[in-house]
Protein backbone atom coordinates (compact mmCIF):
# COMPACT_ATOMS: atom_id res chain seq x y z
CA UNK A 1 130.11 224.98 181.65
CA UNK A 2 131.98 221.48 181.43
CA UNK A 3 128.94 220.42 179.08
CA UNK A 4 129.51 222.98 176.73
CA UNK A 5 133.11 222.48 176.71
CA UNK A 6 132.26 219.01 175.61
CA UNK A 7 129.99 220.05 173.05
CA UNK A 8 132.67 222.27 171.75
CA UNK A 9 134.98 220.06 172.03
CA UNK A 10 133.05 216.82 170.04
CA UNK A 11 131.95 219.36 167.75
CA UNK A 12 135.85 220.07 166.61
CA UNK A 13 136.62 216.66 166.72
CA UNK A 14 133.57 215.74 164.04
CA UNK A 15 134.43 218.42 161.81
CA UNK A 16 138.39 217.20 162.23
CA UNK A 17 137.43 213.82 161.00
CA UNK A 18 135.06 215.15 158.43
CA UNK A 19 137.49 217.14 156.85
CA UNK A 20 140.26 214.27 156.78
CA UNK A 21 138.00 212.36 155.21
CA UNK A 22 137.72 214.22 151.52
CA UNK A 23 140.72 216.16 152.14
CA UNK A 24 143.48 215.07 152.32
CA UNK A 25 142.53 212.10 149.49
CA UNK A 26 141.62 215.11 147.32
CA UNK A 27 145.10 216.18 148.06
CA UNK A 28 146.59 213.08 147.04
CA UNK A 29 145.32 212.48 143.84
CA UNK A 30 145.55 216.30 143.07
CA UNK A 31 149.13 215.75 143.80
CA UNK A 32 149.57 212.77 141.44
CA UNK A 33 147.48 214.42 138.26
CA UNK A 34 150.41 217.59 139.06
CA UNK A 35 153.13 215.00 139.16
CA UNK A 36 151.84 214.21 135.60
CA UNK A 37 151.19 217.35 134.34
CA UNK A 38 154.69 218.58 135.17
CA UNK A 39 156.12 216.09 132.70
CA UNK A 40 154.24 217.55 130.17
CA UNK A 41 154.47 221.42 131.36
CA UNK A 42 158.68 220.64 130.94
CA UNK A 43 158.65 219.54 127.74
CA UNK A 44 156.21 222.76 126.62
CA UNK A 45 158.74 225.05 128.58
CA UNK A 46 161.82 223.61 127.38
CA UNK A 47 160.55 223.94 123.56
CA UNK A 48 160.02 228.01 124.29
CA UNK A 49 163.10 228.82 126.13
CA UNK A 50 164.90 226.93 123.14
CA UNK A 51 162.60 228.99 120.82
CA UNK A 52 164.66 232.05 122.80
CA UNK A 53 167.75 230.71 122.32
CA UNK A 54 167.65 229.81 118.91
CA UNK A 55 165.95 233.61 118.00
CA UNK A 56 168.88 235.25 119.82
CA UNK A 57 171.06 233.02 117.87
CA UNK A 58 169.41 233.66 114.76
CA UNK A 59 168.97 237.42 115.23
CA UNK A 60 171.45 238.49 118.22
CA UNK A 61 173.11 241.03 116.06
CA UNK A 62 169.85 242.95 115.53
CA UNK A 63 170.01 243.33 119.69
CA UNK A 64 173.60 243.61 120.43
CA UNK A 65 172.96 245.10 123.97
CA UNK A 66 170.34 242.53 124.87
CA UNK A 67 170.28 238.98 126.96
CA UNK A 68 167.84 238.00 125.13
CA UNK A 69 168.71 234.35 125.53
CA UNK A 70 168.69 234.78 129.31
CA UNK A 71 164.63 233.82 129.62
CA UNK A 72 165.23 231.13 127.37
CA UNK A 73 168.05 229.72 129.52
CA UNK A 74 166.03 230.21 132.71
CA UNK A 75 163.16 228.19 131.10
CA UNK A 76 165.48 225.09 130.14
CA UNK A 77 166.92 225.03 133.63
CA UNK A 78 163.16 224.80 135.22
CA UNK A 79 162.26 222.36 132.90
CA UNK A 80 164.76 220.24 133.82
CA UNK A 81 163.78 220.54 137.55
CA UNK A 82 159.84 220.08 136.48
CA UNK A 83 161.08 216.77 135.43
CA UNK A 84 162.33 215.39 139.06
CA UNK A 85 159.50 217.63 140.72
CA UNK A 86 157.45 215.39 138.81
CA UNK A 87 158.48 212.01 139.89
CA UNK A 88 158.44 213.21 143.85
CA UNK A 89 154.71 214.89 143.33
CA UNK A 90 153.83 211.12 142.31
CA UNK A 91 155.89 209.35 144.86
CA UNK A 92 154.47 211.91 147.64
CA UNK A 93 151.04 211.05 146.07
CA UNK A 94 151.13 207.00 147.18
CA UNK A 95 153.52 206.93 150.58
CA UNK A 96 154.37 210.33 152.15
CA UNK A 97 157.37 210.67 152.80
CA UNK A 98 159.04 213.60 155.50
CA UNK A 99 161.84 213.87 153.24
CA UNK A 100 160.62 213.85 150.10
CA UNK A 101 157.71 216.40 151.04
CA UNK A 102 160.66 218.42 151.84
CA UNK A 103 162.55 218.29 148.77
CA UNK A 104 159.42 218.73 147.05
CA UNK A 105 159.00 221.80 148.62
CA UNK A 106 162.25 223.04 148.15
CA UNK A 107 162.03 222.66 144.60
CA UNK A 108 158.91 223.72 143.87
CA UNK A 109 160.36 227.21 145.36
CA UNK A 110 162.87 227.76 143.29
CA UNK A 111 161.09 227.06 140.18
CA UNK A 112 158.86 229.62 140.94
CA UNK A 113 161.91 231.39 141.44
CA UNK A 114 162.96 230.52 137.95
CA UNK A 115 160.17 230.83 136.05
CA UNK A 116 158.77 234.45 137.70
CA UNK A 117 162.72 235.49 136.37
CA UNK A 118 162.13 234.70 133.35
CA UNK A 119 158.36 235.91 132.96
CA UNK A 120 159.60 239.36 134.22
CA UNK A 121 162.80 239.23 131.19
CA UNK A 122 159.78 238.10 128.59
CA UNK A 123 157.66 241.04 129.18
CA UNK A 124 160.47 243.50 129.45
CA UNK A 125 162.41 242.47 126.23
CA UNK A 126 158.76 242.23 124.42
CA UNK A 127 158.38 246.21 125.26
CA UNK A 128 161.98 247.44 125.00
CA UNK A 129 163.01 245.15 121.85
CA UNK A 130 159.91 246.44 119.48
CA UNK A 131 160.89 250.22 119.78
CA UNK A 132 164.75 248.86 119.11
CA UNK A 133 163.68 247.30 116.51
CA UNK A 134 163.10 249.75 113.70
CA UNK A 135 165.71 251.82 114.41
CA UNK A 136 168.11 249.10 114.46
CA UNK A 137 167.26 247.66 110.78
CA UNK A 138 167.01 250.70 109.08
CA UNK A 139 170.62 251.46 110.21
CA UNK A 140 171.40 247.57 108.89
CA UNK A 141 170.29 248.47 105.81
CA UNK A 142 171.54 251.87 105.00
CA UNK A 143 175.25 250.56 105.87
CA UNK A 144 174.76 247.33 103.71
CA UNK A 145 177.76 246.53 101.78
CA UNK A 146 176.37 244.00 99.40
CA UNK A 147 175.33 240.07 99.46
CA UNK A 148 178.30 239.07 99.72
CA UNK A 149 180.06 241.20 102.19
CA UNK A 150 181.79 239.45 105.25
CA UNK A 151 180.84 242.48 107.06
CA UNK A 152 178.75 241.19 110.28
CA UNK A 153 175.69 243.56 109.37
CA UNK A 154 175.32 242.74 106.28
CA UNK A 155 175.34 239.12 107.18
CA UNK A 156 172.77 239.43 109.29
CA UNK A 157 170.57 241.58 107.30
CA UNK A 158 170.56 238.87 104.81
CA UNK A 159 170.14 235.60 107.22
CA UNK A 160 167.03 237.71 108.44
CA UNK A 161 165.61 238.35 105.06
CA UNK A 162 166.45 234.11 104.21
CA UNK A 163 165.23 233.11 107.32
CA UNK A 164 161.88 235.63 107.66
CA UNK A 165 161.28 235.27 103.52
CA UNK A 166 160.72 239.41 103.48
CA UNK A 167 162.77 242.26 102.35
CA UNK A 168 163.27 245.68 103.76
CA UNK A 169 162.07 247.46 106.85
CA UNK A 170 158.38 247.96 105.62
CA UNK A 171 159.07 246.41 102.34
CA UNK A 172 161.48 245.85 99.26
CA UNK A 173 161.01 249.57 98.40
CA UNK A 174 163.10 250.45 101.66
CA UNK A 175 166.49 249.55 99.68
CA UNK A 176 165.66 252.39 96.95
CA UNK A 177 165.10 255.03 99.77
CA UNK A 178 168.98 254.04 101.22
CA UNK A 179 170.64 256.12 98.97
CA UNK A 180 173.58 255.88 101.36
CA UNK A 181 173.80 252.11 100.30
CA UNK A 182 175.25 253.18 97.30
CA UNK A 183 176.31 249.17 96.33
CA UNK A 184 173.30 249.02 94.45
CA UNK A 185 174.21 252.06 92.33
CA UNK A 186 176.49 250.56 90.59
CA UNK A 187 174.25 248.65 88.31
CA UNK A 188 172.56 249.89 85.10
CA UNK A 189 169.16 249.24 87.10
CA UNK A 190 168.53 249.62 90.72
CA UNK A 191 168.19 246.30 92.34
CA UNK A 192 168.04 244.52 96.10
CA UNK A 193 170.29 242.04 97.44
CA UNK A 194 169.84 238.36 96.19
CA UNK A 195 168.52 237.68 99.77
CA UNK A 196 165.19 238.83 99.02
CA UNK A 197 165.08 236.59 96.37
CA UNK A 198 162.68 233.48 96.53
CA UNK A 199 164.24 230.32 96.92
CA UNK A 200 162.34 228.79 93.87
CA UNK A 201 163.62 231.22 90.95
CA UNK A 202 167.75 230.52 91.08
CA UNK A 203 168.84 232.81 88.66
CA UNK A 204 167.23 235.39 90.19
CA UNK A 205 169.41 238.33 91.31
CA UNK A 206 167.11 241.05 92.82
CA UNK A 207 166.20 243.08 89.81
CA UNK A 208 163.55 244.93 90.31
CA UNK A 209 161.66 244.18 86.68
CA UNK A 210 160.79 240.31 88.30
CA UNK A 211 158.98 241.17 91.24
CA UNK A 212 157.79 238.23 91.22
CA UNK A 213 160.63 236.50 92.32
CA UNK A 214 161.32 238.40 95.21
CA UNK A 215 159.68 238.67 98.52
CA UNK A 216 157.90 242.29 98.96
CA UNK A 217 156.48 242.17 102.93
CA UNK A 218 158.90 244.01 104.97
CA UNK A 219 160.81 242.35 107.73
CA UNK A 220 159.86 244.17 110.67
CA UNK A 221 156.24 243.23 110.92
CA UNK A 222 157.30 239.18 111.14
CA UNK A 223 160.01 239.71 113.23
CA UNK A 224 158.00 241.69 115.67
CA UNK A 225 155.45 238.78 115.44
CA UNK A 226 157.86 236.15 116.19
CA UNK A 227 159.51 238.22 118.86
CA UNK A 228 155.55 238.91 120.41
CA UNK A 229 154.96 235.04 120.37
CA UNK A 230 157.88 233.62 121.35
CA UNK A 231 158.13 236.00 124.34
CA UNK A 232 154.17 235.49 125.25
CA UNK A 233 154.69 231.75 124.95
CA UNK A 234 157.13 231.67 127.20
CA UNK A 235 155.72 234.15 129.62
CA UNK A 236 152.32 232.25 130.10
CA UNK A 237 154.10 229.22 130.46
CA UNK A 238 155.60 230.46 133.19
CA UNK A 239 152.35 232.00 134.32
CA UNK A 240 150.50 228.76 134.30
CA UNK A 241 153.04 226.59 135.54
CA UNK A 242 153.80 228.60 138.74
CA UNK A 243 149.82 228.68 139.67
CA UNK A 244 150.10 224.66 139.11
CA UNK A 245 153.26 224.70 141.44
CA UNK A 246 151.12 226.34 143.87
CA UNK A 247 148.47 224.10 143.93
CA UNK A 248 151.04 221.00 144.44
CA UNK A 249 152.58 223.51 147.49
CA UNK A 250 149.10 223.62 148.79
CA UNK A 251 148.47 219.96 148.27
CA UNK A 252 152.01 219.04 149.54
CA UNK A 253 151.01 220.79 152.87
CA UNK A 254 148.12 219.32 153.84
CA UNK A 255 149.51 216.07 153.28
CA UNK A 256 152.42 217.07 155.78
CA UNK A 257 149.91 218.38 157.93
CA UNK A 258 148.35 215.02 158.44
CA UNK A 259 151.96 213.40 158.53
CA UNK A 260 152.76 212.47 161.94
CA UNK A 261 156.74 213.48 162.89
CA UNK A 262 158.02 209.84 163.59
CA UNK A 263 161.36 211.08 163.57
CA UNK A 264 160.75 213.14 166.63
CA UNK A 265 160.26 212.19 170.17
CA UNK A 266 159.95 214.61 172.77
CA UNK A 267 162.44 214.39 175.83
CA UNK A 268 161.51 214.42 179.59
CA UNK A 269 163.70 214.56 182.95
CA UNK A 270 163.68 210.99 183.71
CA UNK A 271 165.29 210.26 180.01
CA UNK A 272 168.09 212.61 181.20
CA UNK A 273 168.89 210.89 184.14
């Protein structure tokens, strides 16, 4: 019985030492190509969450009941954090440290904290904002007051047509169906606002007999295509970044697995005495 003990016993202790030896120096330097990659994975994140920002800044009046920036501010603030994640996943990677496998871990939680906040926001705003959408224009446009108006929807009805190059909902023909937008009834011929004009042909002043100088696609389509990328950039950013911050978790614990507690010493009755 003692002999197979032992042979247990060896047996555990070979496949102990086998298993430190590719281990935990497969942790290591999976650890320092993460520490690397987070650099990078901040700067991608930052740029989308700023794409956010700069969309609800752009278009906020189109979704006055939104947070739409709220993703995009979440995103900065993890790529921030990436940044010193970074430098400690390197560190970690060439003399463990107690403390700094701590931190490490502590940060690497609440970015995935962060970032599964703001991956949640992204897919809900995708799916709520594109039925809001519509709705939301087509009112813009059948209270227009001219090009301009100081009135705050008509301002943004044209810095969306500038900024998008379209006109309309669907297209340019959407401003003839308004017949409550009576501004354009005024002329001898039926016109849309100068924002639909191309940039290229000054003069022009959205009559209808130069179509060529006026953008025809409708705005709804690009905006719901910049609202569907921005959102799913952000979102698999998030996606990937987490499943990396898992792998450095993973990698972080073994390391601290193998780390002896030098800190610690256990206390007996003759120390107490």
């Amino acid at each position: 019985m003692r002999r197979i003990r032992a042979a247990v016993m060896l047996s555990l202790a070979s496949l102990w030492l086998y298993e430190d030896s590719w281990l935990r120096p497969f942790a290591r330097s999976l650890l320092w190509l993460l520490g690397y990659i987070f650099w990078g994975s901040a700067a991608a994140l930052a740029c989308g969450g700023l794409l956010v920002i700069l969309m609800y800044k752009n278009y906020g009046y189109l979704f006055p009941e939104s947070f739409l920036s709220l993703p995009g501010w979440l995103a900065v603030v993890a790529a921030l954090i990436l940044l010193p994640a970074g430098v400690l996943a390197i560190s970690i990677s060439a003399k463990s440290s107690r403390y700094q496998q701590g931190a490490l871990m502590y940060l690497l939680l609440v970015l995935l904290c962060l970032e599964m906040s703001s991956a949640i926001l992204t897919r809900f705003y995708t799916v709520r904002l594109a039925s809001e959408m519509q709705s939301t224009m087509s009112y813009l446009i059948y209270q227009y007051n001219g090009t301009h108006s100081q009135g705050p929807g008509s301002r943004a009805v044209d810095v969306v047509q500038r900024k998008l190059q379209c006109c309309g909902v669907q297209n340019y023909t959407d401003w003839l169906k308004a017949t409550a937008a009576s501004w354009h009834l005024l002329a001898e011929k039926a016109h849309v606002p100068e924002s639909c004009c191309k940039e290229k042909y000054s003069h022009c002043r959205g009559d209808l007999d130069h179509l060529e100088q006026l953008f025809q696609e409708g705005c709804l389509k690009k905006l719901e295509d910049w609202l569907h990328f921005v959102m799913l950039y952000v979102f698999w950013c998030c996606t990937m970044i987490g499943i990396l911050e898992l792998s450095a978790g993973v990698s972080n614990g073994i390391l601290m697995r193998y780390q002896p507690l030098h800190d610690f010493s256990f206390l007996d009755s003759s120390t107490l005495s």
